[in-house]
Protein backbone atom coordinates (compact mmCIF):
# COMPACT_ATOMS: atom_id res chain seq x y z
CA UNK A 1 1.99 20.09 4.19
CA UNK A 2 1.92 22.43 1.36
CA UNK A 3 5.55 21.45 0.59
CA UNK A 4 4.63 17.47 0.37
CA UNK A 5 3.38 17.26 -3.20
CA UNK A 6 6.83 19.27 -4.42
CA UNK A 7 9.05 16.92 -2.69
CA UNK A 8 6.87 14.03 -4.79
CA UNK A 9 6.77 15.79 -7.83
CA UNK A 10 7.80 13.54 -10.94
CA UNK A 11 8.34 15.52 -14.16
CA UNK A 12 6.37 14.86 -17.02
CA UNK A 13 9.21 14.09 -19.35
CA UNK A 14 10.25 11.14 -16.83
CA UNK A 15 6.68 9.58 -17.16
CA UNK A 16 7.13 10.08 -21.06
CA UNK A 17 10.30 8.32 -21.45
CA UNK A 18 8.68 5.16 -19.31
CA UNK A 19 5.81 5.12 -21.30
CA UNK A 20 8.38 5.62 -24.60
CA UNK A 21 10.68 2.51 -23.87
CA UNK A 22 7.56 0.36 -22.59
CA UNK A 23 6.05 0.81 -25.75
CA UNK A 24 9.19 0.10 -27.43
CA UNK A 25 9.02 -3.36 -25.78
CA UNK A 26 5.43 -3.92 -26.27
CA UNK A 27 5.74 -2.98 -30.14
CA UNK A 28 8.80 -5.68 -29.94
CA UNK A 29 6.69 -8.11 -28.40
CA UNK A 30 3.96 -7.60 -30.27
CA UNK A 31 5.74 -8.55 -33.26
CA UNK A 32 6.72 -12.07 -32.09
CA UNK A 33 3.21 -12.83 -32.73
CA UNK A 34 2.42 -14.06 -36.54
CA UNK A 35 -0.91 -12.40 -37.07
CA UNK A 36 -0.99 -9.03 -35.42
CA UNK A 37 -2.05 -6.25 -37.46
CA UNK A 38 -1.08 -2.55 -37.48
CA UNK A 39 -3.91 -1.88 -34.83
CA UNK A 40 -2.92 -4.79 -32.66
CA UNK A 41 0.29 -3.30 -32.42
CA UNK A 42 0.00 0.10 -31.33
CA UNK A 43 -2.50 -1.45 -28.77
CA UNK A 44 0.33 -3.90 -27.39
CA UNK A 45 3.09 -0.66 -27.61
CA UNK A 46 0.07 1.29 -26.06
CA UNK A 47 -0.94 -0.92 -23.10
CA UNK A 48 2.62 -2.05 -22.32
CA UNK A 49 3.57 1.93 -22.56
CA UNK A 50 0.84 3.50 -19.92
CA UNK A 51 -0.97 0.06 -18.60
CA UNK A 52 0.96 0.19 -15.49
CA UNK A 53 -0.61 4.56 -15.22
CA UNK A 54 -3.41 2.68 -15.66
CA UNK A 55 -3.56 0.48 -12.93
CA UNK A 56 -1.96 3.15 -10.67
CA UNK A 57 -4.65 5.82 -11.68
CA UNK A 58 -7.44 2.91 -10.54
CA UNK A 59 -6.16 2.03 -7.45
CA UNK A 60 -6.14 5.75 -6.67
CA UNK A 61 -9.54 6.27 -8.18
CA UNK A 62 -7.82 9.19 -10.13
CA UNK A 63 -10.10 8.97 -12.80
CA UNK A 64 -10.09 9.99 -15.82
CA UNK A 65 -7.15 8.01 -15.92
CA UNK A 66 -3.97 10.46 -16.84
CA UNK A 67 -3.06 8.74 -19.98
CA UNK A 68 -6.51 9.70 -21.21
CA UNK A 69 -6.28 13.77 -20.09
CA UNK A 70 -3.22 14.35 -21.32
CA UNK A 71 -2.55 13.41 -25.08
CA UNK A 72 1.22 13.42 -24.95
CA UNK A 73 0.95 10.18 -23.41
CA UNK A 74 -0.76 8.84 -27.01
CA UNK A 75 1.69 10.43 -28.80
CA UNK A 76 4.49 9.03 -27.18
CA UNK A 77 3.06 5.66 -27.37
CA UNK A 78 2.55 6.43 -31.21
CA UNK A 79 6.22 7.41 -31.88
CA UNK A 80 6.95 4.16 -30.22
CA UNK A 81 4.97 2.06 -32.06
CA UNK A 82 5.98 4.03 -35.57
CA UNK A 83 9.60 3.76 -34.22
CA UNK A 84 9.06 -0.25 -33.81
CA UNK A 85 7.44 -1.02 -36.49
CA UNK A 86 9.74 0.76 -39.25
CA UNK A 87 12.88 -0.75 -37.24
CA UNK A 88 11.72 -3.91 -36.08
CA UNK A 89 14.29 -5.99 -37.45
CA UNK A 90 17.22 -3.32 -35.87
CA UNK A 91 15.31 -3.26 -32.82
CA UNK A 92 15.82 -7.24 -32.25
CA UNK A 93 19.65 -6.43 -32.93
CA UNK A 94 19.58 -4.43 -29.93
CA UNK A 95 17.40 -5.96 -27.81
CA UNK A 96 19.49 -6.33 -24.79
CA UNK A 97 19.88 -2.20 -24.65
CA UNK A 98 15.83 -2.73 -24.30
CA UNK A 99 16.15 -4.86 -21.72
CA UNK A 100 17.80 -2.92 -19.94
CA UNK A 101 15.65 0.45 -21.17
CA UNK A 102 12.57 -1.44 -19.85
CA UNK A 103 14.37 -2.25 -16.84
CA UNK A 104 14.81 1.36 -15.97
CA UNK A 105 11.17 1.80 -17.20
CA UNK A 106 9.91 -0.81 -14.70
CA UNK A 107 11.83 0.99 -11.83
CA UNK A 108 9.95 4.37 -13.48
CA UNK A 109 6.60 3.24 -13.19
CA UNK A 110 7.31 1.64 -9.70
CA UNK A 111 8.91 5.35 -8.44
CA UNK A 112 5.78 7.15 -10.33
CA UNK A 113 3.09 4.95 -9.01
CA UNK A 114 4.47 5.28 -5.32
CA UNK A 115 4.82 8.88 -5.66
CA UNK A 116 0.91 9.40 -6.77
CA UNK A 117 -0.04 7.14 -3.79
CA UNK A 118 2.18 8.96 -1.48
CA UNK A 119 0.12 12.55 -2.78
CA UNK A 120 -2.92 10.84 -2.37
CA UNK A 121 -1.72 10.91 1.65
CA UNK A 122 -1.69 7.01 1.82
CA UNK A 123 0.85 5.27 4.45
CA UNK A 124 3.62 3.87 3.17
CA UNK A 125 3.04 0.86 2.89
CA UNK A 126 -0.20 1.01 0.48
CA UNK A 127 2.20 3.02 -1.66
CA UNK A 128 5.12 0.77 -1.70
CA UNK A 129 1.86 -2.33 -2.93
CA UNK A 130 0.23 0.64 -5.65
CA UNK A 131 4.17 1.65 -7.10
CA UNK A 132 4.46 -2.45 -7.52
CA UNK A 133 1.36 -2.80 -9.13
CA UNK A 134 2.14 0.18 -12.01
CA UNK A 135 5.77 -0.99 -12.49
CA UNK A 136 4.12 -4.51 -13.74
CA UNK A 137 0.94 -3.32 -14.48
CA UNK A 138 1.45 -3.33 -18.36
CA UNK A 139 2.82 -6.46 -18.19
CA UNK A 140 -0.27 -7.88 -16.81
CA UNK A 141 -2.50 -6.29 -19.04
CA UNK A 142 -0.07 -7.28 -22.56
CA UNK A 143 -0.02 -11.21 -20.96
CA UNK A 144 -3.98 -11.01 -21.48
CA UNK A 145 -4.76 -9.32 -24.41
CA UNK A 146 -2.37 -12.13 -25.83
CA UNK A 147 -4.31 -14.58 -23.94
CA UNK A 148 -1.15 -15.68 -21.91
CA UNK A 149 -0.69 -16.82 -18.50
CA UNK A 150 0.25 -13.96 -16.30
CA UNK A 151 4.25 -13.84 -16.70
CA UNK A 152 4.74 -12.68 -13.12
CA UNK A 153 2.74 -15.88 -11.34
CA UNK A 154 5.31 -18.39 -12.78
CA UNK A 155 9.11 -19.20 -12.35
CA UNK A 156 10.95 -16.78 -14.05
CA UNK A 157 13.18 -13.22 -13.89
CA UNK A 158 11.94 -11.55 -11.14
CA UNK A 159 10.20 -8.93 -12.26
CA UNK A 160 7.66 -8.34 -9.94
CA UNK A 161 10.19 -7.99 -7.21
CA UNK A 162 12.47 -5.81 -9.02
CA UNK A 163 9.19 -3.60 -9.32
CA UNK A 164 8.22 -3.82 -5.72
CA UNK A 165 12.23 -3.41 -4.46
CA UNK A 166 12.10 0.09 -6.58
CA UNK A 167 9.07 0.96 -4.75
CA UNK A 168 10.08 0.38 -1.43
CA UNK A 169 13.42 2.67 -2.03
CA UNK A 170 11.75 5.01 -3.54
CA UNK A 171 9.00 5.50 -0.48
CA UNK A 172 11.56 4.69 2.33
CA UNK A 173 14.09 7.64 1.10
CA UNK A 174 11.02 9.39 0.25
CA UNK A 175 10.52 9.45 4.17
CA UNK A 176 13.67 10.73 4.48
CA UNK A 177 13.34 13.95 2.34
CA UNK A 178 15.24 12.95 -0.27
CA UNK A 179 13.39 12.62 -3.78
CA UNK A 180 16.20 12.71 -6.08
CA UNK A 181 18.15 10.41 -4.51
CA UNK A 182 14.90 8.34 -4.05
CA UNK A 183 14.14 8.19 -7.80
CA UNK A 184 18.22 7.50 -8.89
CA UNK A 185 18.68 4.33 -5.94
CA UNK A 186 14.75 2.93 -7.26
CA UNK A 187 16.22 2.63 -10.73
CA UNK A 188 19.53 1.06 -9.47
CA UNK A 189 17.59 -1.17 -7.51
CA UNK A 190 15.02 -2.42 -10.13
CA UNK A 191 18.17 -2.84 -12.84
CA UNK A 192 20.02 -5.01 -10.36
CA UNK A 193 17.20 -6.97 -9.56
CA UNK A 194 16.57 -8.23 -12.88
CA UNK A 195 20.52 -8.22 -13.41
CA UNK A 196 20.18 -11.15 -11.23
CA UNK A 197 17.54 -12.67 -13.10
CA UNK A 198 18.99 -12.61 -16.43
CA UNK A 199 22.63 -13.37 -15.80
CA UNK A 200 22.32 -15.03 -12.94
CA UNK A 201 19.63 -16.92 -13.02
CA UNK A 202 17.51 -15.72 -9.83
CA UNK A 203 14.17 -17.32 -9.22
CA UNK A 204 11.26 -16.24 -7.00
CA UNK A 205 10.63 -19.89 -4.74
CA UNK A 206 8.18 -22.02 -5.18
CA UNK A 207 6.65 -22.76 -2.01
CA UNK A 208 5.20 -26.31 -3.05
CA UNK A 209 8.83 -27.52 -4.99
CA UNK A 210 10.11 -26.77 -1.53
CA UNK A 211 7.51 -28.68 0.38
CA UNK A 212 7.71 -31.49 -2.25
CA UNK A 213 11.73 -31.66 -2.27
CA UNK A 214 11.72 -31.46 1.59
CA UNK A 215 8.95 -34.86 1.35
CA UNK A 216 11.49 -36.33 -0.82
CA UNK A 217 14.67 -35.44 1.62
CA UNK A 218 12.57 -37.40 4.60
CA UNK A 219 11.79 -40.34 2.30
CA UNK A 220 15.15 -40.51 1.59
CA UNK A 221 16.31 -40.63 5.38
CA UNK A 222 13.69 -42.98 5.76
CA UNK A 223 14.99 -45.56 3.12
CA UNK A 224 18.97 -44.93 4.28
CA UNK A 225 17.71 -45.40 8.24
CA UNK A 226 15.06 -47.75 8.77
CA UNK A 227 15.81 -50.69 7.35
CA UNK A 228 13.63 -52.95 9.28
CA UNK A 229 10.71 -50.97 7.52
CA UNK A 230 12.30 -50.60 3.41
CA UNK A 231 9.32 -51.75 2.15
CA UNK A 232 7.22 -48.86 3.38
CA UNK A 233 9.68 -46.57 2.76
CA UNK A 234 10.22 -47.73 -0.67
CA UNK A 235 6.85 -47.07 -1.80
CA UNK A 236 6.40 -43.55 -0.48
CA UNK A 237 9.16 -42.75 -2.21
CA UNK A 238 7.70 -44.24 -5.48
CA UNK A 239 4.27 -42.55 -5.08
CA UNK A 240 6.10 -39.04 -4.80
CA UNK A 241 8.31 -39.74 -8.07
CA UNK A 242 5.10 -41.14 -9.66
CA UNK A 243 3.19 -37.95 -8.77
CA UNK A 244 5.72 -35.40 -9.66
CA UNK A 245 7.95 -37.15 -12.13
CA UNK A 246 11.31 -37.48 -12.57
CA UNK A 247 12.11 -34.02 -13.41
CA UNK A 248 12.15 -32.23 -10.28
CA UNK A 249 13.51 -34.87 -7.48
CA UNK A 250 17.35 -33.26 -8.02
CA UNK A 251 17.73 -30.57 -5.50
CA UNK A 252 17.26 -26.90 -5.93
């Protein structure tokens, strides 16, 4: 037992560089937004850096939360900010080398939130939700201090999933006795997740488009094979289109 926290351990300088590059992003972010000050800022770089230790340290009910015991964590979100707001224009240059920085950070936060849990002595499964929840737990917090609808609840890149998929390869090698491998396949994992989001255009479903496109597939039978009954037919296929709209009776 006494060897179980080593095999977990998670350096320090790993949780600074995720908290570095997510602050990055958040200072980035934050400056798409006309009237944020100086302060609003660093609290956008701040809560985007460590939100997701946050969470993770909540969940846990490892309180203080670490961000707050250890000051490097501040100053790394600082240099972030500092870094971001001097270079802010540069930083929009190379904005796809912080996609994928934050990409690497998301699959960070998912390894380092799974690890704590796994500590703490929970099963693997609560670990695999708790890694999840820090790898999008800034995220959640940035969408509303910016008064925002949660990112991750709509159609878009799958974050969220890239986050939970680093979390489950991180616990299941984990199980395996194999930590470094564990945090180096996480971070693959995450990356091509969102690889497949960006480039190729991978959605989460939508349960009710599906049920709505499958009404519309039946009403469509209906009309092309009952033709004693078009009438009937006709109209529940008018009421869906008038319901829904136009938009979204093509096919997924």
């Amino acid at each position: 037992m006494n060897a179980v926290p080593e095999l977990l351990e998670i350096p320090l300088s790993i949780n600074l560089i995720a908290v570095f590059v997510g602050a990055l992003v958040g200072t980035l972010r934050a400056g798409e937004e006309e009237h944020v000050d100086l302060v609003g800022v660093f609290t956008l770089a701040a809560v985007m850096g460590f939100g997701g230790g946050l969470v993770r340290d909540l969940l846990l009910g490892n309180l203080p939360p670490a961000a707050f015991r250890d000051p490097q964590y501040l100053i790394a979100a600082a240099a972030a900010t500092t870094i971001g707001g001097v270079a802010l224009v540069y930083l929009r240059r190379v904005e796809r080398i912080l996609w994928a920085l934050d990409s690497i950070a998301i699959g960070l936060f998912a390894c380092v939130g799974a690890s704590a849990a796994l500590i703490a002595g929970l099963q693997l499964l609560p670990a695999i939700l708790i890694g999840t929840c820090a790898s999008v737990g800034g995220v959640i917090l940035a969408d509303m201090l910016q008064g925002r609808p949660s990112s991750i609840m709509y159609v878009g890149p799958p974050n969220a999933i890239a986050g939970f998929s680093g979390a489950l390869v991180y616990a299941l090698l984990y199980t395996a006795s194999l930590p470094t491998l564990a945090l180096i396949m996480a971070i693959v994992v995450t990356l091509l997740a969102r690889v497949s989001g960006r480039f190729f255009h991978v959605t989460v479903p939508q349960p009710r488009r599906r049920a709505y496109e499958l009404k519309l597939r039946r009403s469509r039978r209906d009309i092309d094979h009952s033709p004693s009954a078009p009438a009937t037919a006709n109209r529940r296929w008018r009421r869906l289109t008038r319901r829904h709209g136009p938009s979204e009776t093509s096919d997924a």
